[in-house]
N, C-alpha and C. Protein backbone atom coordinates (compact mmCIF):
# COMPACT_ATOMS: atom_id res chain seq x y z
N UNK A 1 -5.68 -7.67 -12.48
CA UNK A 1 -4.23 -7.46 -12.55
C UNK A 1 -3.52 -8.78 -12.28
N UNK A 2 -2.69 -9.05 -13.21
CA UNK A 2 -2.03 -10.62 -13.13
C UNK A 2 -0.74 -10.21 -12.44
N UNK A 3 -0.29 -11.26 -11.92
CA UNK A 3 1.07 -11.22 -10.83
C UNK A 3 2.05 -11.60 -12.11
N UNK A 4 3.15 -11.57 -11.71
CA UNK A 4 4.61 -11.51 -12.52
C UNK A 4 5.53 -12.38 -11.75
N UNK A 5 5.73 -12.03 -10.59
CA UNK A 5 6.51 -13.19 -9.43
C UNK A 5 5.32 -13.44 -8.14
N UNK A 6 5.19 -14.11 -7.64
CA UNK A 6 4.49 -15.03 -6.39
C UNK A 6 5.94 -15.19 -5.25
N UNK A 7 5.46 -14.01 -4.71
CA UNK A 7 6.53 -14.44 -3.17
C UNK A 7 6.08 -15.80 -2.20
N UNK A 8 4.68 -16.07 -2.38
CA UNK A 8 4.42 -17.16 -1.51
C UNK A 8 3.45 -16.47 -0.67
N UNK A 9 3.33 -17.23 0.42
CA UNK A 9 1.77 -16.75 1.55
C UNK A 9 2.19 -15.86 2.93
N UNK A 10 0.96 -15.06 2.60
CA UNK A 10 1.63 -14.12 4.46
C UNK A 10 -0.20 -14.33 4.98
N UNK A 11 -0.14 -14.80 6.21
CA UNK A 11 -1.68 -15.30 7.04
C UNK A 11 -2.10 -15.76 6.28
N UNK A 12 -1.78 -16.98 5.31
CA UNK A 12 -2.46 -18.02 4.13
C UNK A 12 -3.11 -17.30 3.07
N UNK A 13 -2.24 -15.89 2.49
CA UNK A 13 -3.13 -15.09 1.41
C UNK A 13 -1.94 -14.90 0.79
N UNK A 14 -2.54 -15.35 -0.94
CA UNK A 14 -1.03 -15.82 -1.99
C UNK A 14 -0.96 -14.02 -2.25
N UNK A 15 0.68 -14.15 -2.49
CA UNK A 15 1.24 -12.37 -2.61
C UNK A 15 2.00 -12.47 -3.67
N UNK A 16 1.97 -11.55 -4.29
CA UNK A 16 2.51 -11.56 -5.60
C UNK A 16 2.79 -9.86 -6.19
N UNK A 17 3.81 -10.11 -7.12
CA UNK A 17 3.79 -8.26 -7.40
C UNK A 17 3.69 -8.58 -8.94
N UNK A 18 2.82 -7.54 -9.63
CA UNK A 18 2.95 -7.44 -11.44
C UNK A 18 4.62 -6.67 -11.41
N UNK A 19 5.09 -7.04 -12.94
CA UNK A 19 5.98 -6.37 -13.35
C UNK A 19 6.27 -5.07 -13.49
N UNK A 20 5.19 -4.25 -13.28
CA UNK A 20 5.26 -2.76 -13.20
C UNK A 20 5.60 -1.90 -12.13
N UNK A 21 5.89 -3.10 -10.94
CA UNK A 21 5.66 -2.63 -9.85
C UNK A 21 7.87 -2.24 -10.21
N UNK A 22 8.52 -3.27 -10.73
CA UNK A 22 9.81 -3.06 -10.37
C UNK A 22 9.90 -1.92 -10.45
N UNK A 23 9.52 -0.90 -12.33
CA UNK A 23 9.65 0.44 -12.98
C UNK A 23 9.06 1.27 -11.59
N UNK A 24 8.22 1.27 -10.96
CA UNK A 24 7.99 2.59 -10.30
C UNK A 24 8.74 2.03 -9.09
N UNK A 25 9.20 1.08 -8.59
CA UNK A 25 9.96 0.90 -7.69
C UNK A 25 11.75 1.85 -7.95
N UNK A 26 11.91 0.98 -9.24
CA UNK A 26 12.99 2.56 -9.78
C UNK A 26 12.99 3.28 -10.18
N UNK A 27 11.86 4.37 -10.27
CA UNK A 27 11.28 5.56 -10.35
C UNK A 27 11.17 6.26 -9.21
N UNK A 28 10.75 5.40 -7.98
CA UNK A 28 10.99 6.12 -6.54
C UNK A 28 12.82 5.91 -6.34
N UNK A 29 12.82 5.31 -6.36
CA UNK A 29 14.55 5.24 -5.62
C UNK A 29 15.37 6.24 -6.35
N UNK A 30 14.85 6.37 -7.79
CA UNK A 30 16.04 7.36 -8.37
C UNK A 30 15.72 8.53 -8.42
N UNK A 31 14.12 9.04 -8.25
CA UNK A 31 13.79 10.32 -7.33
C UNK A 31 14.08 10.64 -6.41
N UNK A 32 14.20 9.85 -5.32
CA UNK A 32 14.99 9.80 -3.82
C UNK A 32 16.55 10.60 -4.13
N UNK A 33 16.65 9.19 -4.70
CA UNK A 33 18.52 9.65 -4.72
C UNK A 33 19.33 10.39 -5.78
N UNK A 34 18.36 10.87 -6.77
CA UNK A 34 19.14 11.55 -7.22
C UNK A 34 18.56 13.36 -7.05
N UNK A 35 17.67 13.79 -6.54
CA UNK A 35 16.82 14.82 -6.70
C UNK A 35 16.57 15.00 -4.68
N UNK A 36 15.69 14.47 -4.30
CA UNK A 36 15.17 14.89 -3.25
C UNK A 36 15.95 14.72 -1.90
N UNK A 37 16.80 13.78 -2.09
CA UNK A 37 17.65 13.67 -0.71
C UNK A 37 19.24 14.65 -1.12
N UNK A 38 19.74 14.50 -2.37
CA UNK A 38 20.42 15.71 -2.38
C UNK A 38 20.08 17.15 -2.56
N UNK A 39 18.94 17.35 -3.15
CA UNK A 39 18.48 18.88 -2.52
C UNK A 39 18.20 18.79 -0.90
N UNK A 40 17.95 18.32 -0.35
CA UNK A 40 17.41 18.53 0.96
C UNK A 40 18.72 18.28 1.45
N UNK A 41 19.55 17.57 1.13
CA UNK A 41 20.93 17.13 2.48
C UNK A 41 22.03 16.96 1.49
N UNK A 42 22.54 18.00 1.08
CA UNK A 42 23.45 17.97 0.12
C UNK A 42 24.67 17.90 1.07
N UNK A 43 26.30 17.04 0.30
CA UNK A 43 27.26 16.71 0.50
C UNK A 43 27.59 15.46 0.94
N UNK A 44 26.42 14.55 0.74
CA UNK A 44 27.00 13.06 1.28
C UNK A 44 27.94 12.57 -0.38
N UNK A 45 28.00 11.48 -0.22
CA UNK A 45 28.43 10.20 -1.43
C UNK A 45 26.96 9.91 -2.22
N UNK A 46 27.29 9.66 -3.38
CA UNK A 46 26.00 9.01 -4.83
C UNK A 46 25.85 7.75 -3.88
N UNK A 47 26.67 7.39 -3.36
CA UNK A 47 26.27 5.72 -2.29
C UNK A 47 25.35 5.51 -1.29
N UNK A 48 25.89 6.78 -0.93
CA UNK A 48 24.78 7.12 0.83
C UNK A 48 23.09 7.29 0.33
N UNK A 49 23.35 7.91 -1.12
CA UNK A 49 21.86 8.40 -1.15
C UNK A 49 21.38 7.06 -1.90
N UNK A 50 21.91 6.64 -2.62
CA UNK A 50 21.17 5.52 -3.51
C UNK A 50 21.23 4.50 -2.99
N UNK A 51 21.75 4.10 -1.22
CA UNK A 51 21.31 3.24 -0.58
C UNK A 51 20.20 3.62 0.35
N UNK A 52 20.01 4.22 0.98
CA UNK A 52 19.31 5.15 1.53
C UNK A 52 17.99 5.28 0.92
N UNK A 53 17.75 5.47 -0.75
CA UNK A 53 16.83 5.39 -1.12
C UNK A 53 16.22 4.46 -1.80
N UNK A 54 17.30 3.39 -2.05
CA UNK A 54 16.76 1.95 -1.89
C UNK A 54 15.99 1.18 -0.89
N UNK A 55 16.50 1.15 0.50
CA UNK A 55 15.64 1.15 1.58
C UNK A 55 14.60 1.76 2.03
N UNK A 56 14.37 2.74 1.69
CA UNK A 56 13.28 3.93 1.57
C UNK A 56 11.79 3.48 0.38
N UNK A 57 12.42 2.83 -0.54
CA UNK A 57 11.63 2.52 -1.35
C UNK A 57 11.23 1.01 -1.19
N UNK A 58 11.86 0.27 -0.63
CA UNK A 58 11.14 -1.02 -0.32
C UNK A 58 10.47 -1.16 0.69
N UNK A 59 10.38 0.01 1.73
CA UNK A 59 9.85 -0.60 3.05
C UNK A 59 8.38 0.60 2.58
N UNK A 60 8.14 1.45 1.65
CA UNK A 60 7.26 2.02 1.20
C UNK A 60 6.18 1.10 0.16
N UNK A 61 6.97 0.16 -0.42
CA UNK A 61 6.30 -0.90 -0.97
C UNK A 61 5.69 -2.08 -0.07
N UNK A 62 6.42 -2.65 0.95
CA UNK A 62 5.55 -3.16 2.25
C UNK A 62 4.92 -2.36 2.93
N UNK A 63 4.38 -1.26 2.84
CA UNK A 63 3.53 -0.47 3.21
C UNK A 63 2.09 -0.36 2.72
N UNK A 64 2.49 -0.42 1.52
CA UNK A 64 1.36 -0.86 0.73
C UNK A 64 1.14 -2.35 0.82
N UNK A 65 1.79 -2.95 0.82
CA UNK A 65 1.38 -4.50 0.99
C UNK A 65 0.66 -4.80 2.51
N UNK A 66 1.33 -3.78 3.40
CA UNK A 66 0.82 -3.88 4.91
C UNK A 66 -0.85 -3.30 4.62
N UNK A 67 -1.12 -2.62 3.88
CA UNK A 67 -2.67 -1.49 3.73
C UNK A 67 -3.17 -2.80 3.03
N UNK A 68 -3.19 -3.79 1.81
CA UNK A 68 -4.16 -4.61 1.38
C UNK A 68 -4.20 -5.44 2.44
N UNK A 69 -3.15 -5.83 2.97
CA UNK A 69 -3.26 -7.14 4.12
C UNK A 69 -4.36 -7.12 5.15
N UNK A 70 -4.17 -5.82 5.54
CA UNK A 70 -5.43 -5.26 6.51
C UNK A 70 -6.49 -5.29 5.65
N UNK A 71 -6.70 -5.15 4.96
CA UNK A 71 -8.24 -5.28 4.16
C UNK A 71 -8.78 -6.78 3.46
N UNK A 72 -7.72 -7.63 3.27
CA UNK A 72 -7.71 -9.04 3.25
C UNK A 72 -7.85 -9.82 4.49
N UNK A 73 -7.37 -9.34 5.12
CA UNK A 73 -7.46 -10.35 6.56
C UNK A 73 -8.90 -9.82 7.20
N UNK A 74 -9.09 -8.74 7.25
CA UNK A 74 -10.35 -8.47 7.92
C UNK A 74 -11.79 -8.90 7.03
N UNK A 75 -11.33 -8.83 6.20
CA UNK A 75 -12.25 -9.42 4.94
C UNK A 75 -12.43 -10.81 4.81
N UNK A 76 -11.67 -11.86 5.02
CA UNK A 76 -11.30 -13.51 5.32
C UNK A 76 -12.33 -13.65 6.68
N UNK A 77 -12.08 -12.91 7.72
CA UNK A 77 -12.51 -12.63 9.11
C UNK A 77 -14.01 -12.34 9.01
N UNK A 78 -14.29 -12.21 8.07
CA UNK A 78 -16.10 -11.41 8.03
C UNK A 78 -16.64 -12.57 6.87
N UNK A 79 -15.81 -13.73 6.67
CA UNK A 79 -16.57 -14.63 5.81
C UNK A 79 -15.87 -14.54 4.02
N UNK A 80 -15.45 -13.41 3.88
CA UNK A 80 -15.30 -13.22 2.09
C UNK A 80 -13.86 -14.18 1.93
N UNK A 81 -14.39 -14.90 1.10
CA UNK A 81 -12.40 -15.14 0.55
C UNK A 81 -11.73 -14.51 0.06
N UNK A 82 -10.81 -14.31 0.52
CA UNK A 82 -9.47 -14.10 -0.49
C UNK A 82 -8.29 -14.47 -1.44
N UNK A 83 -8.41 -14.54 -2.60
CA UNK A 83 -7.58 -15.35 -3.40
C UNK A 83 -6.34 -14.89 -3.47
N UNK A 84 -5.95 -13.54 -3.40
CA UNK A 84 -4.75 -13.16 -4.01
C UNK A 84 -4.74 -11.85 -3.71
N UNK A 85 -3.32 -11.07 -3.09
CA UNK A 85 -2.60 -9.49 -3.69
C UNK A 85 -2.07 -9.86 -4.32
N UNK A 86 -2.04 -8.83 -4.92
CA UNK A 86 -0.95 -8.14 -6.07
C UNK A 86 -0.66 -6.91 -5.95
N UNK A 87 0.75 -6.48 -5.92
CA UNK A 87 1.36 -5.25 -6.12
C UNK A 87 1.45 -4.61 -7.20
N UNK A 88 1.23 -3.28 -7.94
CA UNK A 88 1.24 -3.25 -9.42
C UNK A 88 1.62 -1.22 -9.21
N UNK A 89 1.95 -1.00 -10.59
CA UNK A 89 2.33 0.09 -10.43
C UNK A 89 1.75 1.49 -9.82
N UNK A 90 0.34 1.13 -9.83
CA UNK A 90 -0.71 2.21 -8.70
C UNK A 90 -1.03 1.80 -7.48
N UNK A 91 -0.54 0.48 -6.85
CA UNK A 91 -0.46 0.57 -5.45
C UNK A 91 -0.79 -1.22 -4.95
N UNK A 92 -2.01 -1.76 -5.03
CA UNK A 92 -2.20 -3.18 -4.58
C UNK A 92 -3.77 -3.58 -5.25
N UNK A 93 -3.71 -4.85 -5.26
CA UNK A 93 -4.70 -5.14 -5.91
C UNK A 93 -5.41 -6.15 -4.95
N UNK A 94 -6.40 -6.24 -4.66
CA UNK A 94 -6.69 -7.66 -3.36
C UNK A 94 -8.19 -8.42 -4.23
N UNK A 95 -8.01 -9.38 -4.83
CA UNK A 95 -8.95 -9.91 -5.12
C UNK A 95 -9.66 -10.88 -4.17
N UNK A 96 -10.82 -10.47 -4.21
CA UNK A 96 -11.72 -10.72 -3.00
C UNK A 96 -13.09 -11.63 -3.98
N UNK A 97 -13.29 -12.74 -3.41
CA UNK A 97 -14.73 -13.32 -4.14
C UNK A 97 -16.11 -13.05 -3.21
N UNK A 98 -16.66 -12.69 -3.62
CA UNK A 98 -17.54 -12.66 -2.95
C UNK A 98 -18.07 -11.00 -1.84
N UNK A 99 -18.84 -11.13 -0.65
CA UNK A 99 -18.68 -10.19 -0.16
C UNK A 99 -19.33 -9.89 0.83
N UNK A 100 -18.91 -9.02 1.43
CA UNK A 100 -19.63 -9.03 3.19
C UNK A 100 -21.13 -8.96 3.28
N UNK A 101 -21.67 -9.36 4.65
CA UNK A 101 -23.21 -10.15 4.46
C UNK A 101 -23.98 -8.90 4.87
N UNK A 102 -23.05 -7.69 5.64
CA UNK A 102 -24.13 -6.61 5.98
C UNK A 102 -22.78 -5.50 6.43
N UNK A 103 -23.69 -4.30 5.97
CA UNK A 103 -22.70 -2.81 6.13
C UNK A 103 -21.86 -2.87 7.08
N UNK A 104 -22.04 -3.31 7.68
CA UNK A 104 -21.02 -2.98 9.93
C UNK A 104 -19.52 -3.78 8.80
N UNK A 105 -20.25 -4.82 8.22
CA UNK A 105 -18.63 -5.93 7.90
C UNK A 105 -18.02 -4.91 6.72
N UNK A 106 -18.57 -4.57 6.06
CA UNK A 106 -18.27 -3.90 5.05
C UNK A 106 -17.66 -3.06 5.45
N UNK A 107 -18.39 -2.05 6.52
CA UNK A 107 -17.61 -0.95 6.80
C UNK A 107 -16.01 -1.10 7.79
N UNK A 108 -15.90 -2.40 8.02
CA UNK A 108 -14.45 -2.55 8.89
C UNK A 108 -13.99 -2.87 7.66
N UNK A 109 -13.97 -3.63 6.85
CA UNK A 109 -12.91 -4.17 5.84
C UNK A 109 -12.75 -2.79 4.91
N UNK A 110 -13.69 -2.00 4.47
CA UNK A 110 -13.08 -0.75 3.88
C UNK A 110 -12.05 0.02 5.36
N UNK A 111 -12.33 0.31 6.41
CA UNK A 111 -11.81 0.95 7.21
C UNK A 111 -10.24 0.69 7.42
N UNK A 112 -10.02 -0.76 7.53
CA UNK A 112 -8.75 -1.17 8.01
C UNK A 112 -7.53 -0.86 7.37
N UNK A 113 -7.60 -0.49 6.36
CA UNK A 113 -6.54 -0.03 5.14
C UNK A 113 -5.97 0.92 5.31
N UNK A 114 -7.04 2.03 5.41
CA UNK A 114 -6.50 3.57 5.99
C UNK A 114 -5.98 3.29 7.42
N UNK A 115 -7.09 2.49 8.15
CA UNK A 115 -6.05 2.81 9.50
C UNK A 115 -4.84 1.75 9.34
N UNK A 116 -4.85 1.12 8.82
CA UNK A 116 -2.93 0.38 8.76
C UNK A 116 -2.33 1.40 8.29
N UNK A 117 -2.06 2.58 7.61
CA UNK A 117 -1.45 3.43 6.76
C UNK A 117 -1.27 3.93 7.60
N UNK A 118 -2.59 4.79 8.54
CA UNK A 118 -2.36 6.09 9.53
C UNK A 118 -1.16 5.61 10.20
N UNK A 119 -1.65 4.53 11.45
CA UNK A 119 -0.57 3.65 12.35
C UNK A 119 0.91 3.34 11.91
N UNK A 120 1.24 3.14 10.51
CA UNK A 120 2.49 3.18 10.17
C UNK A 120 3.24 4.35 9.51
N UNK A 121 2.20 5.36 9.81
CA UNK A 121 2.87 6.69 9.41
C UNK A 121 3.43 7.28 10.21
N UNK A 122 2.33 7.00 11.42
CA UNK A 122 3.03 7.29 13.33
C UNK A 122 4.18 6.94 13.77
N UNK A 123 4.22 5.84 13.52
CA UNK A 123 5.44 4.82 13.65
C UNK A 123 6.20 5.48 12.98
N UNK A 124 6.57 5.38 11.67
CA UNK A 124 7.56 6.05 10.74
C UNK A 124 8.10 7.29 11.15
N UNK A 125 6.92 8.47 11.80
CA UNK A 125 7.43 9.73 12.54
C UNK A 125 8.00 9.51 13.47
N UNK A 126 7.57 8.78 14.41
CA UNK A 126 8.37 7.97 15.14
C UNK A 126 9.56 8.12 15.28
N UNK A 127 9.78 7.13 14.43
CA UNK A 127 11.29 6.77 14.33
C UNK A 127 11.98 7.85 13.95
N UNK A 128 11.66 8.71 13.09
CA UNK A 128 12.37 9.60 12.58
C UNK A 128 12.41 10.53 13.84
N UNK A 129 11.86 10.94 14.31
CA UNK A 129 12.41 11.63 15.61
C UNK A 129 13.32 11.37 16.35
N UNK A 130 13.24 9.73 16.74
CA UNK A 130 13.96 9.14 17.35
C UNK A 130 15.32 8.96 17.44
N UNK A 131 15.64 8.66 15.97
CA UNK A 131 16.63 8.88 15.40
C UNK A 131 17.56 10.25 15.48
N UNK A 132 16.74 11.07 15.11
CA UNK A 132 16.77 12.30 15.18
C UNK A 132 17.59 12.91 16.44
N UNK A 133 16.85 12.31 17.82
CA UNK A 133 17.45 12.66 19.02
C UNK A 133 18.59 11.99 19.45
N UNK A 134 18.92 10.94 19.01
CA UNK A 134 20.11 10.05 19.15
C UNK A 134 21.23 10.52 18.12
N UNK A 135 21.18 11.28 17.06
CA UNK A 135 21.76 11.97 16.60
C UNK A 135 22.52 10.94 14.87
N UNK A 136 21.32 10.18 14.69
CA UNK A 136 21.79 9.41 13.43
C UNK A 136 22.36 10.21 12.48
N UNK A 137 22.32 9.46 11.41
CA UNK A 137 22.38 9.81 10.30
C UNK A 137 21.19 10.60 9.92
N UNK A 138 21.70 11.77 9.13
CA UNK A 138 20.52 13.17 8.33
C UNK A 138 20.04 12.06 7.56
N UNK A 139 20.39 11.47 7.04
CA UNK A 139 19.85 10.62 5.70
C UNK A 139 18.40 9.74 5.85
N UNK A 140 19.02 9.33 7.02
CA UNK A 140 18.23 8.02 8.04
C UNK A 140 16.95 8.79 8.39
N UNK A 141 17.48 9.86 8.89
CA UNK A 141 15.76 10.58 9.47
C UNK A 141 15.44 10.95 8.44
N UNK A 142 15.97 11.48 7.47
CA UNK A 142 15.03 11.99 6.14
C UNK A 142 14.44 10.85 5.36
N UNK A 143 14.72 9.96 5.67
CA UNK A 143 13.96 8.71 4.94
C UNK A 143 13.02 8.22 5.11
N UNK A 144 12.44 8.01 7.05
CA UNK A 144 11.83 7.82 7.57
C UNK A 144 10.90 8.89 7.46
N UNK A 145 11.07 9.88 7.62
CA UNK A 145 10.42 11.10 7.38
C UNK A 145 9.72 11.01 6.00
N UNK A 146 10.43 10.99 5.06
CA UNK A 146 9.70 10.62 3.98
C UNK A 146 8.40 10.02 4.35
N UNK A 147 9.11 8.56 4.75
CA UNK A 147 7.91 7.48 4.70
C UNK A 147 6.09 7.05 5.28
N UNK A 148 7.02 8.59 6.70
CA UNK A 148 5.71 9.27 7.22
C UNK A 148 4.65 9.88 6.35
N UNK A 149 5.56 11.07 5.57
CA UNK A 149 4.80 11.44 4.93
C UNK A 149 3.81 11.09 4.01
N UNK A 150 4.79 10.09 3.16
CA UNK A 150 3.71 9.30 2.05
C UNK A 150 2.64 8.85 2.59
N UNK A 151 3.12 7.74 3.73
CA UNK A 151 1.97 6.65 3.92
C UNK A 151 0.72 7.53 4.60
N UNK A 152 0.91 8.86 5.09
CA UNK A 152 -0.39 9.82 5.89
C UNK A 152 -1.13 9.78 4.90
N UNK A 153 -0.82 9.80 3.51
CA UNK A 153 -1.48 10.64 2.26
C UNK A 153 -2.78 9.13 2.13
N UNK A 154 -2.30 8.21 2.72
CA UNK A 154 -3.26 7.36 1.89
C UNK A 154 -4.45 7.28 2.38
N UNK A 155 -5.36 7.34 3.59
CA UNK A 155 -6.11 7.43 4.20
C UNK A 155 -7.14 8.32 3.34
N UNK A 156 -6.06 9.24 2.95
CA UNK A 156 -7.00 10.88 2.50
C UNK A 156 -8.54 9.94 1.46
N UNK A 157 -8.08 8.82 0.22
CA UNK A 157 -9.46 8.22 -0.29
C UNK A 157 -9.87 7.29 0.45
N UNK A 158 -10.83 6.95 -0.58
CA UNK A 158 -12.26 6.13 0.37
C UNK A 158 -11.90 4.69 -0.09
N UNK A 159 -12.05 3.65 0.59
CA UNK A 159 -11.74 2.49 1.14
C UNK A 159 -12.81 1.72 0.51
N UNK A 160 -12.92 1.10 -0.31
CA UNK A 160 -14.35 0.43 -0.01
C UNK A 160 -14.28 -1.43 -0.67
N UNK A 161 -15.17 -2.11 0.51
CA UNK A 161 -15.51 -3.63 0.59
C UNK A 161 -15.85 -4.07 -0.67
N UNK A 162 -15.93 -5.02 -0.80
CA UNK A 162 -16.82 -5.84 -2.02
C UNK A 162 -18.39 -5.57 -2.03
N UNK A 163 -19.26 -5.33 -2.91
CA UNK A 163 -20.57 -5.19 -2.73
C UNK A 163 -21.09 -6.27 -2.88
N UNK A 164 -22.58 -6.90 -1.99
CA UNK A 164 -23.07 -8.02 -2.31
C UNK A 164 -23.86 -8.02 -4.06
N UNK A 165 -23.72 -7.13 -4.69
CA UNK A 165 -24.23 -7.17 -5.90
C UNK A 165 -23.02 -7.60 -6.60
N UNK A 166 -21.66 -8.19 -5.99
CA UNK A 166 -20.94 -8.86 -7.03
C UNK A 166 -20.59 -9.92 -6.40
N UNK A 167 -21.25 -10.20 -5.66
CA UNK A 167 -20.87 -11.74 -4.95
C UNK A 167 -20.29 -12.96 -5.92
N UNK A 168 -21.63 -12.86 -7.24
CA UNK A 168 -21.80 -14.00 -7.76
C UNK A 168 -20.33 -13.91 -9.05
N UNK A 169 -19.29 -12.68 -9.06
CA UNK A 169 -18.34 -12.74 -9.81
C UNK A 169 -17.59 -13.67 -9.28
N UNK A 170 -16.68 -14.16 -10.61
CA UNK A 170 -15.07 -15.03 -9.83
C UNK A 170 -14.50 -13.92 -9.25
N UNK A 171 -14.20 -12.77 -9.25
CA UNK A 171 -13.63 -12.14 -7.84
C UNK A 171 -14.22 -10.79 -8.39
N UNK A 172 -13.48 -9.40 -7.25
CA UNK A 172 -13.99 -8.17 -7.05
C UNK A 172 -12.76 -7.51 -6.74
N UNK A 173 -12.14 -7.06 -7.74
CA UNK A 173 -10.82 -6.59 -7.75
C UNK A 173 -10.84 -4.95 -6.59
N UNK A 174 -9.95 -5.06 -5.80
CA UNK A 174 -9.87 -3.72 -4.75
C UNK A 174 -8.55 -3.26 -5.40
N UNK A 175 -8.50 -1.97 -5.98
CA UNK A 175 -7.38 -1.38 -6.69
C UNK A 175 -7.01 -0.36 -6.30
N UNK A 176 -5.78 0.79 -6.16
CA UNK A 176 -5.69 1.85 -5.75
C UNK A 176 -4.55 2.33 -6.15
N UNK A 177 -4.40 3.50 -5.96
CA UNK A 177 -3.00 4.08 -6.18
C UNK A 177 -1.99 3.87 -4.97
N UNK A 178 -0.88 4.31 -5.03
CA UNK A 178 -0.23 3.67 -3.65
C UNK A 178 -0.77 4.20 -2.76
N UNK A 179 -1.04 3.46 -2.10
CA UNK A 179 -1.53 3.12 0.03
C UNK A 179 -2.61 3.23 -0.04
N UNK A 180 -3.80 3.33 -1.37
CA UNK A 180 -4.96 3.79 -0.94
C UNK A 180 -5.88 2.69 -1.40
N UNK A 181 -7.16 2.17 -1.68
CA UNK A 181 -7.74 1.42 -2.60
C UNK A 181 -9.33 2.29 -2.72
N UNK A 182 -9.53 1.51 -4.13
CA UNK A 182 -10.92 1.96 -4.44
C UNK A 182 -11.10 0.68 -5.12
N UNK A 183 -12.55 -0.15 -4.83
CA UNK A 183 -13.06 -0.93 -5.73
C UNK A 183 -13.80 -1.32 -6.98
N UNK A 184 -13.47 -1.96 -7.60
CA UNK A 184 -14.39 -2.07 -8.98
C UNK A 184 -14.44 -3.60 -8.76
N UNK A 185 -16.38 -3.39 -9.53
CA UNK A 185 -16.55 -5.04 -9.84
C UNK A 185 -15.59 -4.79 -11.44
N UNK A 186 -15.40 -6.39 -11.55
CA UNK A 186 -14.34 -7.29 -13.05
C UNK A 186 -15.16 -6.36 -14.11
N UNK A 187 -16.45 -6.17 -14.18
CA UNK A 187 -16.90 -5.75 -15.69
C UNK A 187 -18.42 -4.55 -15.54
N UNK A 188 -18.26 -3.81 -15.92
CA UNK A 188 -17.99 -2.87 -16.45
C UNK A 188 -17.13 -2.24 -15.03
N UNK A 189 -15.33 -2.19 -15.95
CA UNK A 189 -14.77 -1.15 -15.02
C UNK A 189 -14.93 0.20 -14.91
N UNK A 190 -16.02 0.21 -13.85
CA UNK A 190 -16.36 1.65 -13.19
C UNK A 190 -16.67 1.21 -11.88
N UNK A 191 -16.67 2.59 -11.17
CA UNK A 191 -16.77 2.47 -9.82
C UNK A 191 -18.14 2.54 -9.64
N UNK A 192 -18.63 1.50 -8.18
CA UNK A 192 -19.70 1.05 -8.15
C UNK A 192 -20.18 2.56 -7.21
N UNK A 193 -21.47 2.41 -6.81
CA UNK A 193 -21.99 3.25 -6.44
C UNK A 193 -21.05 3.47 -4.44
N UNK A 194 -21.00 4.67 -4.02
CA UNK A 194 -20.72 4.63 -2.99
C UNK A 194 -19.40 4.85 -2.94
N UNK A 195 -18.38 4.37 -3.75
CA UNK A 195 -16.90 4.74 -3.87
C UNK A 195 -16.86 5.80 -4.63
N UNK A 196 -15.40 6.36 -4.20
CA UNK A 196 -14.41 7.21 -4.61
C UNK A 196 -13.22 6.66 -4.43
N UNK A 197 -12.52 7.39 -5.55
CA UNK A 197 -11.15 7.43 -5.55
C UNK A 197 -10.07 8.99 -5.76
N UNK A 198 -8.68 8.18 -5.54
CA UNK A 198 -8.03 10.16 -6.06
C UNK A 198 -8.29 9.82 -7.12
């Protein structure tokens, strides 16, 4: 998956989003705001909701960027390089060269993804409670709320490292739908033995 814009480096790992990512970026926001936050909390302003679900939808997209990061950094940490994320319209892409030297490494760098998701789903409920008791804005907690919800969902597939049977590729693309990843070696795209995906 090729990048479209290059934001630059987060912990010295180049980030970048494909162009597909904008379309489902306004595909969530105008589901938000025009459908799900006015059925659920009808009588605000077209403003309240389509800001509301603008913010809702970008901090759901660093969410996903937060789930590859954890699987890039822990992956850098166990020896593999990392060349590059990418954001794209099914979720993140982390090209990884190479690959961990034995299962224990393998099994943290698949692991860390889901648990960055779980942990910021907590958080997200969190807040939305929080909010909640301080007596915000309906909008505000339903957003957050949202965001709980999504990001729980990603954990649900399987996570998985680079295999040492693709070491010797120029990289080992980790792909997923949003918040989740599943890996494929570059050629033949299929999933290697041991993964799943939704």
């Amino acid at each position: 998956m090729h990048e479209s814009i290059r934001f630059g480096r987060i912990a010295g790992i180049a980030v970048g989003i494909n162009w597909s990512v904008l379309v489902i970026a306004a595909l969530v926001t105008w589901g938000l705001a025009d459908e799900t936050l006015p059925t659920s909390y009808p009588g605000h302003p077209p403003a309240a909701y389509w800001s509301v679900a603008t913010v809702a939808s970008v901090v759901f997209f660093a969410s996903l960027l937060a789930h590859e990061l954890g699987h890039s950094i822990v992956a850098r940490r166990h020896g593999v390089n990392v060349e590059a994320i990418t954001l794209w319209m099914l979720g993140g892409v982390s090209k990884l060269e190479g690959g961990a030297t034995n299962a224990r490494d393998e099994l943290r760098i698949a692991a860390v993804g889901p648990a960055v998701s779980i942990a910021l789903s907590v958080v997200f409920g969190f807040v939305a409670v929080a909010l909640d008791l301080v007596g915000a804005p309906e909008l505000l907690v339903a957003a957050f709320g949202w965001l709980a919800t999504i990001t729980s969902s990603s954990p649900s597939s399987t996570s998985c490292p680079p295999s040492r049977s693709t070491a010797a590729a120029s990289s080992a693309p980790c792909s997923g739908v949003p918040g989740t990843t599943s890996c494929e070696p570059p050629a033949p795209r299929r999933p290697r033995a041991g993964c799943s995906g939704t």
